[in-house]
N, C-alpha and C. Protein backbone atom coordinates (compact mmCIF):
# COMPACT_ATOMS: atom_id res chain seq x y z
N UNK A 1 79.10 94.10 92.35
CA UNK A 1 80.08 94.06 93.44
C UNK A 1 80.85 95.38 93.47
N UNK A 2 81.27 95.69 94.63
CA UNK A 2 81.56 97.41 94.70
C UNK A 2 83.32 96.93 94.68
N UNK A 3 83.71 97.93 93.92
CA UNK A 3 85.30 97.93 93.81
C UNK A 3 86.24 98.19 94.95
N UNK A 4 86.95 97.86 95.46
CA UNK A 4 87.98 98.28 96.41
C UNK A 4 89.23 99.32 95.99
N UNK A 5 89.43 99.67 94.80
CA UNK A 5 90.09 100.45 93.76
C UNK A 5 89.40 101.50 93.65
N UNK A 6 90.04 102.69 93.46
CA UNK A 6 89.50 103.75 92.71
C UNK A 6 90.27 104.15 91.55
N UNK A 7 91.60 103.60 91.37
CA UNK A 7 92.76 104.27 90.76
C UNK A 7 93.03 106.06 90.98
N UNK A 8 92.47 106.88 91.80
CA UNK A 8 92.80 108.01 92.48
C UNK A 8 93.71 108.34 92.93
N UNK A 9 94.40 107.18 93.42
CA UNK A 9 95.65 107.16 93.97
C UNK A 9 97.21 106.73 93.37
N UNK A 10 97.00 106.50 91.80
CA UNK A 10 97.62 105.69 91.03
C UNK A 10 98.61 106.69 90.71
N UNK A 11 98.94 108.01 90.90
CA UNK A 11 99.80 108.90 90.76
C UNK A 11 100.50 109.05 91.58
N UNK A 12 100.42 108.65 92.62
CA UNK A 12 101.13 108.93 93.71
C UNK A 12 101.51 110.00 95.00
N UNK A 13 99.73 110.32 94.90
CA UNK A 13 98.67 111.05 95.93
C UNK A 13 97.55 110.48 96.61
N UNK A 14 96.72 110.36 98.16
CA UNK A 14 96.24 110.68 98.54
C UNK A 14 95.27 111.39 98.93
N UNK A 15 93.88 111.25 99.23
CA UNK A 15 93.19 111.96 99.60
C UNK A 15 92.96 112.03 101.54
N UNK A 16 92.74 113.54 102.12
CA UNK A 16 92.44 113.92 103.53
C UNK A 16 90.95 114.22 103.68
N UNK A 17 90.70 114.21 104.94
CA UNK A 17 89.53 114.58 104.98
C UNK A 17 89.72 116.16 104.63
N UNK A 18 88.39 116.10 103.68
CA UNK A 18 88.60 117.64 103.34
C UNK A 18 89.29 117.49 101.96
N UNK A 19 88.95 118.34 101.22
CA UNK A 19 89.09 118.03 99.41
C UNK A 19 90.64 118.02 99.40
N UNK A 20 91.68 118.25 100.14
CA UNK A 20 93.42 118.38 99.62
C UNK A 20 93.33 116.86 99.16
N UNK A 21 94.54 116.92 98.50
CA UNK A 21 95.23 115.17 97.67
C UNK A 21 96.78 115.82 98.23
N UNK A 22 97.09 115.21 98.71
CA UNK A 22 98.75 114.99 99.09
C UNK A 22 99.30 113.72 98.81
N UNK A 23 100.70 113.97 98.44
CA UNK A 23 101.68 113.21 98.02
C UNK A 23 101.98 111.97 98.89
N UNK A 24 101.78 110.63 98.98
CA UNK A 24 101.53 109.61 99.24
C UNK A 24 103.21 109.53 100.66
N UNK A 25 103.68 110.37 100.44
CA UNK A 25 104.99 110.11 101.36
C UNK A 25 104.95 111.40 102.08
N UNK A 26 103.96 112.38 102.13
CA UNK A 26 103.67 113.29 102.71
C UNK A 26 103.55 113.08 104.49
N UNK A 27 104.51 114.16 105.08
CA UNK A 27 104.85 113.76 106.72
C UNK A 27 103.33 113.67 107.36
N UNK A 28 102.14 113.94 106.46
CA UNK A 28 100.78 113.58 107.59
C UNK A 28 100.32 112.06 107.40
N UNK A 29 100.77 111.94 105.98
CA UNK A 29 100.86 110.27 105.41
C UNK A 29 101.57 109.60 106.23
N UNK A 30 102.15 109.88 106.34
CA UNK A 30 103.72 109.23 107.52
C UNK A 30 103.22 108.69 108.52
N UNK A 31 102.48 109.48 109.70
CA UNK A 31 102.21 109.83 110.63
C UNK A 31 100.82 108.86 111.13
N UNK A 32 100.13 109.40 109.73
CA UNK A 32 98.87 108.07 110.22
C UNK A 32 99.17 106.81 109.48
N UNK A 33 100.09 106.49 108.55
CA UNK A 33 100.56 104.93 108.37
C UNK A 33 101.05 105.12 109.54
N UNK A 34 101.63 105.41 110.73
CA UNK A 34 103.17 104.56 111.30
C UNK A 34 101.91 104.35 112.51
N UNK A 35 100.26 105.13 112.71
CA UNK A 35 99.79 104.93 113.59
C UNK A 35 98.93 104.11 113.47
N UNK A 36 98.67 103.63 111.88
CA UNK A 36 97.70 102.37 111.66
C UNK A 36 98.57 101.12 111.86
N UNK A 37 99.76 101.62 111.68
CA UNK A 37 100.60 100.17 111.70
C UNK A 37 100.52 99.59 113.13
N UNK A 38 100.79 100.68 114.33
CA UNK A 38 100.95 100.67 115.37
C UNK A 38 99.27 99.73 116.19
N UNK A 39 97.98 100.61 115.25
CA UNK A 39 97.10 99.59 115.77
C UNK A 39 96.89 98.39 115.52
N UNK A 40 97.69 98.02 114.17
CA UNK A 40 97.64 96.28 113.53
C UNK A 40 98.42 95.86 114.74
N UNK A 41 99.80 96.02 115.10
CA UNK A 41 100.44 95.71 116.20
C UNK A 41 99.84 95.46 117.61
N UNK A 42 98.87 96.26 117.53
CA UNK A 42 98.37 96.06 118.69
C UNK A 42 97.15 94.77 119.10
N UNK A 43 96.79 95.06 117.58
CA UNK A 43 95.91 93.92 117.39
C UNK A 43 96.49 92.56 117.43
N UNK A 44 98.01 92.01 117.22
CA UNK A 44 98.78 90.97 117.54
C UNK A 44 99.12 90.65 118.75
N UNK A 45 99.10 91.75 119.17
CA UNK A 45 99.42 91.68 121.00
C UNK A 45 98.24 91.29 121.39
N UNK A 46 96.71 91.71 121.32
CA UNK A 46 95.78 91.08 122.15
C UNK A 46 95.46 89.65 121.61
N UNK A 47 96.05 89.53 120.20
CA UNK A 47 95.18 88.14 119.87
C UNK A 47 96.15 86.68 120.76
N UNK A 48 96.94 87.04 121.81
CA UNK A 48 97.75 86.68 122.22
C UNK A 48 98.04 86.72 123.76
N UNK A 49 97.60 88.42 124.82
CA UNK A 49 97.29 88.71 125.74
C UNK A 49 96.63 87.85 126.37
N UNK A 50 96.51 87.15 127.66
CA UNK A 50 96.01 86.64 128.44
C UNK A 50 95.45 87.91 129.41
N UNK A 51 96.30 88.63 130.06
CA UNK A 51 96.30 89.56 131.13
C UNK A 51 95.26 90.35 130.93
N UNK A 52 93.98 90.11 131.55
CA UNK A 52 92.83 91.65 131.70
C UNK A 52 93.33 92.85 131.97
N UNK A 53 93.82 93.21 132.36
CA UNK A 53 94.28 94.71 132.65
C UNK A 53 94.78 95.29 131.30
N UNK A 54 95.91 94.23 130.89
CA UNK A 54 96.59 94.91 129.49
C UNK A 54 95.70 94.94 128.50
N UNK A 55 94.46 93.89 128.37
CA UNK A 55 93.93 93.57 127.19
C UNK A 55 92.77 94.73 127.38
N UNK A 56 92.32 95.14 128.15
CA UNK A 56 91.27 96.01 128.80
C UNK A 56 91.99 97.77 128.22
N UNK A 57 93.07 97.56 128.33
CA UNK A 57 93.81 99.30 128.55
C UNK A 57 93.93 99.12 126.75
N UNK A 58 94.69 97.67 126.15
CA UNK A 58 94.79 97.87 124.66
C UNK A 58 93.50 98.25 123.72
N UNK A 59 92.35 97.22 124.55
CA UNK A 59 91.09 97.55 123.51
C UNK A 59 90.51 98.86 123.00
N UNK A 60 90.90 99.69 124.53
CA UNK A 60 90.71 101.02 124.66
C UNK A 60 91.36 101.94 123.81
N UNK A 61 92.64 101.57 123.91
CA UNK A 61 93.63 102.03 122.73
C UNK A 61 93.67 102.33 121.75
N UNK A 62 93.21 100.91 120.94
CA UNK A 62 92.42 100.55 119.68
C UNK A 62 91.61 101.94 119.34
N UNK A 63 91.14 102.22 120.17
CA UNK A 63 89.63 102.98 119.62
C UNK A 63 90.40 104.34 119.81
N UNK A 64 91.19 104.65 120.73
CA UNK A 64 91.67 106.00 120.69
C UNK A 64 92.21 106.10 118.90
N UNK A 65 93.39 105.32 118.87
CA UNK A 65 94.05 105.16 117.57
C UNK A 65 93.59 105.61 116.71
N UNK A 66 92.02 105.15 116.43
CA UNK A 66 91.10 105.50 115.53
C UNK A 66 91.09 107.25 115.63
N UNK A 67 90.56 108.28 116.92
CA UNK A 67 90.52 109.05 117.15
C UNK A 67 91.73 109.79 116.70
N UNK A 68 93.32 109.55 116.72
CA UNK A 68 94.50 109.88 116.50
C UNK A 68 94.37 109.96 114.73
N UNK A 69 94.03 108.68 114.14
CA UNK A 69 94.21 108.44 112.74
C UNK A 69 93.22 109.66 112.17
N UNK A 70 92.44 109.77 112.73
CA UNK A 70 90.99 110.84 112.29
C UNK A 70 91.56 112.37 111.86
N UNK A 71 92.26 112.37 113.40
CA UNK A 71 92.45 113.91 113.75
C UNK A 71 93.76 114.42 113.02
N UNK A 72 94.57 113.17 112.34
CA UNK A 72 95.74 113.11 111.66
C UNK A 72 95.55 113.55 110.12
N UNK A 73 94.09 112.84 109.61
CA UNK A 73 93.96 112.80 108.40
C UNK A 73 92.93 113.85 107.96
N UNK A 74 92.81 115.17 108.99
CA UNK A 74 92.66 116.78 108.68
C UNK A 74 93.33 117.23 107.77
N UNK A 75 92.62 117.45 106.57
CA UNK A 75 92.89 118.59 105.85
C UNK A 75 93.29 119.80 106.10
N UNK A 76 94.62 120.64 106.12
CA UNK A 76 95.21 121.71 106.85
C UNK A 76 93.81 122.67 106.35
N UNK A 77 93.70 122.83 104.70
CA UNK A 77 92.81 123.52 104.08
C UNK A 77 91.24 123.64 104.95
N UNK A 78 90.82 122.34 105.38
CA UNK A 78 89.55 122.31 105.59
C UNK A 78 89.72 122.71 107.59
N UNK A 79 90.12 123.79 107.78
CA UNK A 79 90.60 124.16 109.04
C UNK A 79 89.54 122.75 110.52
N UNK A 80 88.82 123.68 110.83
CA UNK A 80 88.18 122.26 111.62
C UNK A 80 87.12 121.57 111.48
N UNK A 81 87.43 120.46 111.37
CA UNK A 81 87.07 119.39 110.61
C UNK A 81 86.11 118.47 111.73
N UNK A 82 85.02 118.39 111.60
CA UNK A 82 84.10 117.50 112.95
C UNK A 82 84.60 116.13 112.69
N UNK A 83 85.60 116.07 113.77
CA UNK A 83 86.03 114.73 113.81
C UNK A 83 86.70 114.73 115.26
N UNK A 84 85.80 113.69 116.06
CA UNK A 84 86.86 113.57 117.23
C UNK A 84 88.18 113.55 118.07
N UNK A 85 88.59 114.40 119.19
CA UNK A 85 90.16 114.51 119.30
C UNK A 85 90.52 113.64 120.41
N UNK A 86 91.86 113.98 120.26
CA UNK A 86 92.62 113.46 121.95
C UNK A 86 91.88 114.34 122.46
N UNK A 87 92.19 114.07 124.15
CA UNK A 87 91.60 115.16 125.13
C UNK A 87 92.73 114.54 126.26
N UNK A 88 92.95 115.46 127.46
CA UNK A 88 93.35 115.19 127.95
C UNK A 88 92.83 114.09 128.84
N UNK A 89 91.73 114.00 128.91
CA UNK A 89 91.16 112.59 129.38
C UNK A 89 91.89 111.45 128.70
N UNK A 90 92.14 111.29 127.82
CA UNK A 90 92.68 110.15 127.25
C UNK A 90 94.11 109.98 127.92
N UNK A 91 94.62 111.17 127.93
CA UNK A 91 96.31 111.13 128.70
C UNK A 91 96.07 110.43 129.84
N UNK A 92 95.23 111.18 130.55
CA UNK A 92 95.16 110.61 132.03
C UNK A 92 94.45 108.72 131.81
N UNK A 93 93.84 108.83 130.96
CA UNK A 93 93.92 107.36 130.86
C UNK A 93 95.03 106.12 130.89
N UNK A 94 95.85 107.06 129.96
CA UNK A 94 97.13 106.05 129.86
C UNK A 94 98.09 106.36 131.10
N UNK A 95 97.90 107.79 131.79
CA UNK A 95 98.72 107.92 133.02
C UNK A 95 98.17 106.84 133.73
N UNK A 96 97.01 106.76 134.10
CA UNK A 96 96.70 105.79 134.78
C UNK A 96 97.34 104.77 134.82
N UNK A 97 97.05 103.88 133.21
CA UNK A 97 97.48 102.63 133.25
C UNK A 97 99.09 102.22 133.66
N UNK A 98 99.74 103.42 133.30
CA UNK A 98 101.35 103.23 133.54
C UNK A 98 101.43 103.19 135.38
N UNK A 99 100.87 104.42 136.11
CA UNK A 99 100.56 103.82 137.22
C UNK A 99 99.71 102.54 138.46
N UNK A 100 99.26 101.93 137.33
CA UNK A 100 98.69 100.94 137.87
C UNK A 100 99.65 99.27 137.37
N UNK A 101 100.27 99.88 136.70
CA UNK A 101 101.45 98.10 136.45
C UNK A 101 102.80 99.09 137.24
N UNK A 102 102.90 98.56 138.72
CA UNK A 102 104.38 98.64 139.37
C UNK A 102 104.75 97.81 139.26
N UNK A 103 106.32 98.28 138.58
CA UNK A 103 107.17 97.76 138.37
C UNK A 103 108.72 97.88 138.60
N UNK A 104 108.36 99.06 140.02
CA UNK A 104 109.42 99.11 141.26
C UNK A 104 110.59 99.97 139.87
N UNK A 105 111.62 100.26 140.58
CA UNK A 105 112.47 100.81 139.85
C UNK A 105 113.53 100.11 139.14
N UNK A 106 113.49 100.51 137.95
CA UNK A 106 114.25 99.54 136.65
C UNK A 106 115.61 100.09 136.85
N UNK A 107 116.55 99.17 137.04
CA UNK A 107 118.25 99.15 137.23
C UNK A 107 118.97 98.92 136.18
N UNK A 108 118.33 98.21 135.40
CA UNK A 108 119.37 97.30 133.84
C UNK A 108 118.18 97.61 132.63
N UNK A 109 119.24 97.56 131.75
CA UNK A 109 118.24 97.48 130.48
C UNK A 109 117.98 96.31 130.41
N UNK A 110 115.89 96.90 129.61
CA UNK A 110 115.28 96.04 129.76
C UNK A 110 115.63 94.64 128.06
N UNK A 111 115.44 93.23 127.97
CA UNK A 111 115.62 93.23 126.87
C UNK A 111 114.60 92.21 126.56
N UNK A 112 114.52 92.91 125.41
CA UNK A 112 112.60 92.32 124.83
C UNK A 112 113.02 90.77 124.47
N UNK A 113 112.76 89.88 125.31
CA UNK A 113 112.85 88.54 125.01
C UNK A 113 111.84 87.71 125.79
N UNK A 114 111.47 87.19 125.82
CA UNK A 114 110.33 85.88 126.94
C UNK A 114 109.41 85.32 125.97
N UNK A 115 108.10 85.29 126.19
CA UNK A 115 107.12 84.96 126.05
C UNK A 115 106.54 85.40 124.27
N UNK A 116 105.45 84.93 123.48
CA UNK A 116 105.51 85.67 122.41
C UNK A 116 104.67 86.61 123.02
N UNK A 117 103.86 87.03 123.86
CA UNK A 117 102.99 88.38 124.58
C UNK A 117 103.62 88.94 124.56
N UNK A 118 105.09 88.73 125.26
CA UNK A 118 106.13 89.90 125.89
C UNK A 118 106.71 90.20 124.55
N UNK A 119 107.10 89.37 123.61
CA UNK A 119 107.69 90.17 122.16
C UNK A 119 106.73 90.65 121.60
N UNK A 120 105.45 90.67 121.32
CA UNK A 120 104.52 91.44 120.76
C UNK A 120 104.72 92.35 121.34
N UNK A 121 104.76 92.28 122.84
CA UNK A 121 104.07 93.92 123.63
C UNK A 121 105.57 94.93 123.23
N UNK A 122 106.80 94.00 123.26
CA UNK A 122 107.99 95.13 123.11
C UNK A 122 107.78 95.87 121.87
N UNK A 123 107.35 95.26 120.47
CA UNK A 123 107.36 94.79 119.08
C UNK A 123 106.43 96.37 119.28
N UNK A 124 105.11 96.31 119.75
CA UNK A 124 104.32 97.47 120.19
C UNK A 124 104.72 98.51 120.41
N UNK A 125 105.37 98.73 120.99
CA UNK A 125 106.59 99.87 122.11
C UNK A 125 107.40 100.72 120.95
N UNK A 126 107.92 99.80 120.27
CA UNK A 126 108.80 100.03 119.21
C UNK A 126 108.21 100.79 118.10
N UNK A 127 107.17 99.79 117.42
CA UNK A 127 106.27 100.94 116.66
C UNK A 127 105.53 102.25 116.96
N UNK A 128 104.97 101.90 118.55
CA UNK A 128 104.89 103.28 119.27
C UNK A 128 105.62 104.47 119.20
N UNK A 129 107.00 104.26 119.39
CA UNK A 129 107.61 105.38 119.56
C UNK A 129 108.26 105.77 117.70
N UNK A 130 107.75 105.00 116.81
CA UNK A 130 108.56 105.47 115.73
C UNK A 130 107.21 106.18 115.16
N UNK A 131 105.39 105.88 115.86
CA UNK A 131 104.74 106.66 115.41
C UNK A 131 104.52 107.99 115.94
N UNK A 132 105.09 108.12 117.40
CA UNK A 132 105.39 109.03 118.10
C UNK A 132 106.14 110.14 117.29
N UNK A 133 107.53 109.84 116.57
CA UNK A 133 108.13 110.51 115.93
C UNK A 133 107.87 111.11 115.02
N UNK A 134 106.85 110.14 114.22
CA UNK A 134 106.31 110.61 113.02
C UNK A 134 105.59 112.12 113.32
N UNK A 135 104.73 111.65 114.33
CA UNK A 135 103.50 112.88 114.48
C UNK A 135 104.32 114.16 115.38
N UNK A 136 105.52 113.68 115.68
CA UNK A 136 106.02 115.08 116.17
C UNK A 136 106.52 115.81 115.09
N UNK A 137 107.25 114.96 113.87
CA UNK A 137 107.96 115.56 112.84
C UNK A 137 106.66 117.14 111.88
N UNK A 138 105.69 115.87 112.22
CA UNK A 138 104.45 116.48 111.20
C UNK A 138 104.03 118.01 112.25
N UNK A 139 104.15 117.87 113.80
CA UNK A 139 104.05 118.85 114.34
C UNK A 139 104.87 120.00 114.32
N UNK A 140 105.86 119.63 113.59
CA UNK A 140 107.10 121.02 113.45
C UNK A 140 106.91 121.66 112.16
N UNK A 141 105.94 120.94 111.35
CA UNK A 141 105.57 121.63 110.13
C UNK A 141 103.88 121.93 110.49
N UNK A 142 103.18 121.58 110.88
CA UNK A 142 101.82 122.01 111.17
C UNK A 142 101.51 122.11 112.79
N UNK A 143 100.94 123.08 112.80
CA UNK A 143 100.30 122.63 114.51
C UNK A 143 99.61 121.51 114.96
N UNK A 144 99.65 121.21 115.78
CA UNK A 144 98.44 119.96 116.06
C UNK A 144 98.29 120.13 117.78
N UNK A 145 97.24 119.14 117.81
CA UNK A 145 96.22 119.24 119.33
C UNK A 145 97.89 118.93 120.17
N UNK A 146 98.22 119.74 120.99
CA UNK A 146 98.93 119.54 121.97
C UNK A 146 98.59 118.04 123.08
N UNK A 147 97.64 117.84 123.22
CA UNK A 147 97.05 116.67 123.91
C UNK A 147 97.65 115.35 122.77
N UNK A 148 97.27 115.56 121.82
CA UNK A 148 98.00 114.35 120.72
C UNK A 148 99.03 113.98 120.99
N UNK A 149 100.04 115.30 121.17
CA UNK A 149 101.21 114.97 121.81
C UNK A 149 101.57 114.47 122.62
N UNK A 150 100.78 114.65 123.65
CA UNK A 150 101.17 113.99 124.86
C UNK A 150 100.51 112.68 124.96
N UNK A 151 99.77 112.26 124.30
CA UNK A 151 99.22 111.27 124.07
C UNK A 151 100.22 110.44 123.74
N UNK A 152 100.73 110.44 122.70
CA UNK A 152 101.63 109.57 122.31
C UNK A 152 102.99 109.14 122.73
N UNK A 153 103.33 110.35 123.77
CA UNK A 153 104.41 110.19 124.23
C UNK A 153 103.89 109.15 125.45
N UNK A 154 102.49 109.68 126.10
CA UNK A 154 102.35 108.55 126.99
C UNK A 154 102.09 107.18 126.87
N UNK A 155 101.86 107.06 125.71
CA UNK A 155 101.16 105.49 124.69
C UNK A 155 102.54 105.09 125.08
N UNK A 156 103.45 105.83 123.96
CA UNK A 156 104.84 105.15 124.12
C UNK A 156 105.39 104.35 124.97
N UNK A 157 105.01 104.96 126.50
CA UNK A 157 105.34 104.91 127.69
C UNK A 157 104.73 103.75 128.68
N UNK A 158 103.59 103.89 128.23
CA UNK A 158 102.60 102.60 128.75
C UNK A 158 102.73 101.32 128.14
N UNK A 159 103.36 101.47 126.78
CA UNK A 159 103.51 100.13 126.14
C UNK A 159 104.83 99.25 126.95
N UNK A 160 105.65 100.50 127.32
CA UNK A 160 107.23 99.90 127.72
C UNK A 160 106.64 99.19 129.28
N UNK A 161 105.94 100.33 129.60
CA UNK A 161 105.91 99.80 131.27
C UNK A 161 104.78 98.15 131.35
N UNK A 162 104.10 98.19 130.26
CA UNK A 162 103.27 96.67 129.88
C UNK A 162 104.35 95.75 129.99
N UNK A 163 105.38 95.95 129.36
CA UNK A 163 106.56 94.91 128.58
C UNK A 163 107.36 94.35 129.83
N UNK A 164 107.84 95.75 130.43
CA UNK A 164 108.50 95.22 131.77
C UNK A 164 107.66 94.99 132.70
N UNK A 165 106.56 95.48 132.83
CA UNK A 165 105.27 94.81 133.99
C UNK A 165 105.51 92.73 133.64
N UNK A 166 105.09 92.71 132.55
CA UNK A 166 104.94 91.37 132.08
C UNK A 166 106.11 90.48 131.97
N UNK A 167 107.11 90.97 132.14
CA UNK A 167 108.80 90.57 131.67
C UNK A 167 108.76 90.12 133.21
N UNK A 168 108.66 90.83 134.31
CA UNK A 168 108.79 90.75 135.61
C UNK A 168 107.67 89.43 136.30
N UNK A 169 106.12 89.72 135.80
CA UNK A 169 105.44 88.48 136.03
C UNK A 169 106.11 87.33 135.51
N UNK A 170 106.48 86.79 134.35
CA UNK A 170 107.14 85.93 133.61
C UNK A 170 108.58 85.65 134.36
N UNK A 171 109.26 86.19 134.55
CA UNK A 171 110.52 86.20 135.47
C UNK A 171 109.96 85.05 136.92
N UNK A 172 108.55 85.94 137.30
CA UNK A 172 108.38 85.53 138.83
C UNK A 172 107.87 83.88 138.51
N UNK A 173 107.05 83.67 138.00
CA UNK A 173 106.54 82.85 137.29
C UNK A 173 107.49 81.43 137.14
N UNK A 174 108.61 81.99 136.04
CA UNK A 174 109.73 80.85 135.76
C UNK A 174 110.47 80.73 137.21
N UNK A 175 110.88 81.62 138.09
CA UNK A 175 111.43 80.84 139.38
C UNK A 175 110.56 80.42 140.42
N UNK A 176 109.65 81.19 140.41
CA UNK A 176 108.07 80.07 141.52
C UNK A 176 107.62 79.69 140.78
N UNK A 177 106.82 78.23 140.51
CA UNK A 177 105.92 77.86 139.69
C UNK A 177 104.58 78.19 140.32
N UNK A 178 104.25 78.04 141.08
CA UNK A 178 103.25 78.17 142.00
C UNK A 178 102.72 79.76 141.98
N UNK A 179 103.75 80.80 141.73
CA UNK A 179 102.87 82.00 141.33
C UNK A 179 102.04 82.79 140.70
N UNK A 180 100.84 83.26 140.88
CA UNK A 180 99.58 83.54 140.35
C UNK A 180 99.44 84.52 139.80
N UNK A 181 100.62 85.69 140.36
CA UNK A 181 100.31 86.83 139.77
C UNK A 181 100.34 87.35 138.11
């Protein structure tokens, strides 16, 4: 039976792609925990999602994440590393999706309460933007794909506009019963 252990890590280092070992609290460590966390999160939100559109844009997500976690866990040493990136295609993906849930112009703060979808999806949002932070922090000490960036700022962005897209169906919902949307 193959071990799940290596004890490699029992010092309190890490291995990147690419031979470096960094320090287990190291800001690139940071950056891809706060973005694996962000895809477990996400994975709570669909096991829960009804809505095709959201569950369609998250699955997609999922797999970017992967692409983010990849391009995160570059070895500065091992300069470029064959491993798939953001692209701006991916931005425009999530531009998309933020333009395709209207949700007319927001007057009041929004507050993450309804449905457990709608607290997952806020719950999402939240970890979004604290992995957002992470990978900017790590960007003020290393360069990274400019598209990453914007990636995440738009993830961020698409998760909120899911929350209030869905906050607003749910709203319509509890005062018509009869509504489908």
């Amino acid at each position: 039976m193959a071990k799940l252990y290596t004890r490699r890590g029992d010092a309190g280092e890490t291995g990147l792609l690419g031979p470096d070992r960094v320090p287990k609290d190291d800001p690139r460590v940071e950056a891809m925990g706060a973005v694996d966390e962000l895809n477990a999160v996400i994975g709570l939100v669909l096991a829960v999602q009804k809505e095709k559109r959201i569950r369609d844009l998250l699955l997609k997500i999922q797999d970017d994440l992967f692409t983010v976690g990849a391009e995160l866990a570059i070895a500065p040493a091992s300069g470029e590393a064959k491993v798939p990136r953001i692209t701006q295609a991916h931005v425009a993906r999530l531009e998309e999706g933020i333009e395709a849930l209207d949700v007319g112009e927001i007057r009041e703060f929004v507050i993450p309460r309804g449905s457990e979808s709608l607290a997952r999806l806020h719950w999402a949002r939240t970890v979004a933007r604290r992995a957002e932070r992470r990978v900017v922090a790590l960007s003020k000490r290393e360069g990274l794909n400019p598209d990453l960036l914007r990636y995440m700022n738009r993830l961020s962005s698409l998760l909120y506009q899911m929350a209030v897209w869905r906050q607003k169906q749910e709203r319509k919902r509890a005062e018509h019963p009869s509504y489908r949307g």
